[in-house]
Protein backbone atom coordinates (compact mmCIF):
# COMPACT_ATOMS: atom_id res chain seq x y z
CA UNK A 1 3.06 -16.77 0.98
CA UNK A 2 1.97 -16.24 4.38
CA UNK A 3 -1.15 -15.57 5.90
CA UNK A 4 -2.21 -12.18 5.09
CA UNK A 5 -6.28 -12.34 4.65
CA UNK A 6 -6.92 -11.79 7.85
CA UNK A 7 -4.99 -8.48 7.79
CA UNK A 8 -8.02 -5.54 6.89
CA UNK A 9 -8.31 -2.35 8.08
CA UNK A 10 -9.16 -2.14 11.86
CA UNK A 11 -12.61 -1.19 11.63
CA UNK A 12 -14.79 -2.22 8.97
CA UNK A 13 -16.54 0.75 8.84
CA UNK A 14 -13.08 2.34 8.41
CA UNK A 15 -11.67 3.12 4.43
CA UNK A 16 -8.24 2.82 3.71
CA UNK A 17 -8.59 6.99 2.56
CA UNK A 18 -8.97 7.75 5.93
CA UNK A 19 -6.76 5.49 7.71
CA UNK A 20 -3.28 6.63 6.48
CA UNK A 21 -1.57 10.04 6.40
CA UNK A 22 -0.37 11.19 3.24
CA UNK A 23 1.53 14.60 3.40
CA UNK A 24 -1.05 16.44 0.54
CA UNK A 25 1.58 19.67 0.43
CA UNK A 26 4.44 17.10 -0.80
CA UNK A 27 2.34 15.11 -3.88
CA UNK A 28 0.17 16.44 -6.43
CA UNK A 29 -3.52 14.97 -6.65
CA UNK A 30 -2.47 12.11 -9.53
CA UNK A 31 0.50 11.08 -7.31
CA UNK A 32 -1.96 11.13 -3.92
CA UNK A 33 -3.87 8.65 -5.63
CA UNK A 34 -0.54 6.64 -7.05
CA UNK A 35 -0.63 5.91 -3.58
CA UNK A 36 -3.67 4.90 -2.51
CA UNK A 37 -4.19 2.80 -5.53
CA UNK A 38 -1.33 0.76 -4.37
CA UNK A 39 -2.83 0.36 -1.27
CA UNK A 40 -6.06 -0.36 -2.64
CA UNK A 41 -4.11 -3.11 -4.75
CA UNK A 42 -2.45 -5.29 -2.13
CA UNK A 43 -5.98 -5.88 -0.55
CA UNK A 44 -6.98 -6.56 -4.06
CA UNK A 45 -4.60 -9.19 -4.68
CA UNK A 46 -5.41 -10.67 -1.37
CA UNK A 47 -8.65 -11.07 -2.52
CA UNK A 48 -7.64 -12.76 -5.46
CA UNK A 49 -9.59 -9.75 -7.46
CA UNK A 50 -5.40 -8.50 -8.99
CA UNK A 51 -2.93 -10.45 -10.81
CA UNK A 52 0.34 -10.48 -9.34
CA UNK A 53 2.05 -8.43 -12.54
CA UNK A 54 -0.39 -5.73 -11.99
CA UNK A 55 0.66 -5.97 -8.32
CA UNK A 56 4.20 -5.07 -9.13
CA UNK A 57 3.07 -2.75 -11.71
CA UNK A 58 1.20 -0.70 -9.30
CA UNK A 59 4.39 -1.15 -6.59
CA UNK A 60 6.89 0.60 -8.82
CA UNK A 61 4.48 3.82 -9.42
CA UNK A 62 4.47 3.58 -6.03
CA UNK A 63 7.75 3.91 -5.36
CA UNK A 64 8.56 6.00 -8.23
CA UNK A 65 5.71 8.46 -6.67
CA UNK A 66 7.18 8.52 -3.42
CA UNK A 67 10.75 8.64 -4.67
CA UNK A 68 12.57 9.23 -1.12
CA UNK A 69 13.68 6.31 0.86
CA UNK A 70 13.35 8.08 4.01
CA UNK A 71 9.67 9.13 2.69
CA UNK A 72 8.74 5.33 1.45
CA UNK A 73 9.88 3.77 4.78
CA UNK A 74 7.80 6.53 6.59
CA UNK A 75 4.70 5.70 4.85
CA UNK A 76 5.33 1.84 4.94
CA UNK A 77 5.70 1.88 8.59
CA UNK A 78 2.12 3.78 9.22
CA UNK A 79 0.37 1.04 6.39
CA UNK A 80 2.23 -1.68 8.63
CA UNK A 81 0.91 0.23 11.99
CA UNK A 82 -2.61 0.01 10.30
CA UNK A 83 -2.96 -3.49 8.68
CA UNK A 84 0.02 -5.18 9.76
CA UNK A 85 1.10 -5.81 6.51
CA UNK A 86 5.12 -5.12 5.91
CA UNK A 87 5.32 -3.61 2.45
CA UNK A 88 8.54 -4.86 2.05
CA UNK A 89 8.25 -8.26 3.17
CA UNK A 90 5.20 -8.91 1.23
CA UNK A 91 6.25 -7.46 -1.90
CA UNK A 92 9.17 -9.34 -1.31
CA UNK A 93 7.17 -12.56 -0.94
CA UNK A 94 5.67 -12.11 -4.37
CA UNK A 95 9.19 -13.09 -6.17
């Protein structure tokens, strides 16, 4: 897998709740936090604190949550612009 550890949010003072846009009038409070939980889990598992099924687990509420492609490449692209971390490609790495 490659080298993701030293991908964190910018600023350590910095949370992952406010570093990301979420469009609040298109999810309801349970899906908003579908969301960030799967955030929250890929610096989890790069911390060695997740297994790798609960990983995936979390990735296909994700996706089920956002359920648009349009939407999920949207929202990828800003947590790339933030951590440099590629959804795809690291999800992708996991197989």
């Amino acid at each position: 897998m490659k080298n993701y550890k030293k991908l964190q949010p910018s600023n350590k003072t910095e949370t992952i709740e406010n570093s990301f846009e979420i469009d609040y009038d298109l999810f309801t409070t349970s899906e908003i936090i579908n969301i960030m939980n799967f955030y929250h889990n890929i610096f989890k598992y790069l911390h060695h604190q997740l297994s790798k099924d609960a990983l995936k687990a979390s990735y296909q509420l994700y996706r089920k949550t956002i359920n648009s492609i349009a939407l999920e490449k949207k929202y990828n692209q800003a947590f790339y612009e933030k951590t440099h971390i590629s959804i795809y490609h690291f999800m992708k790495d996991l197989h």
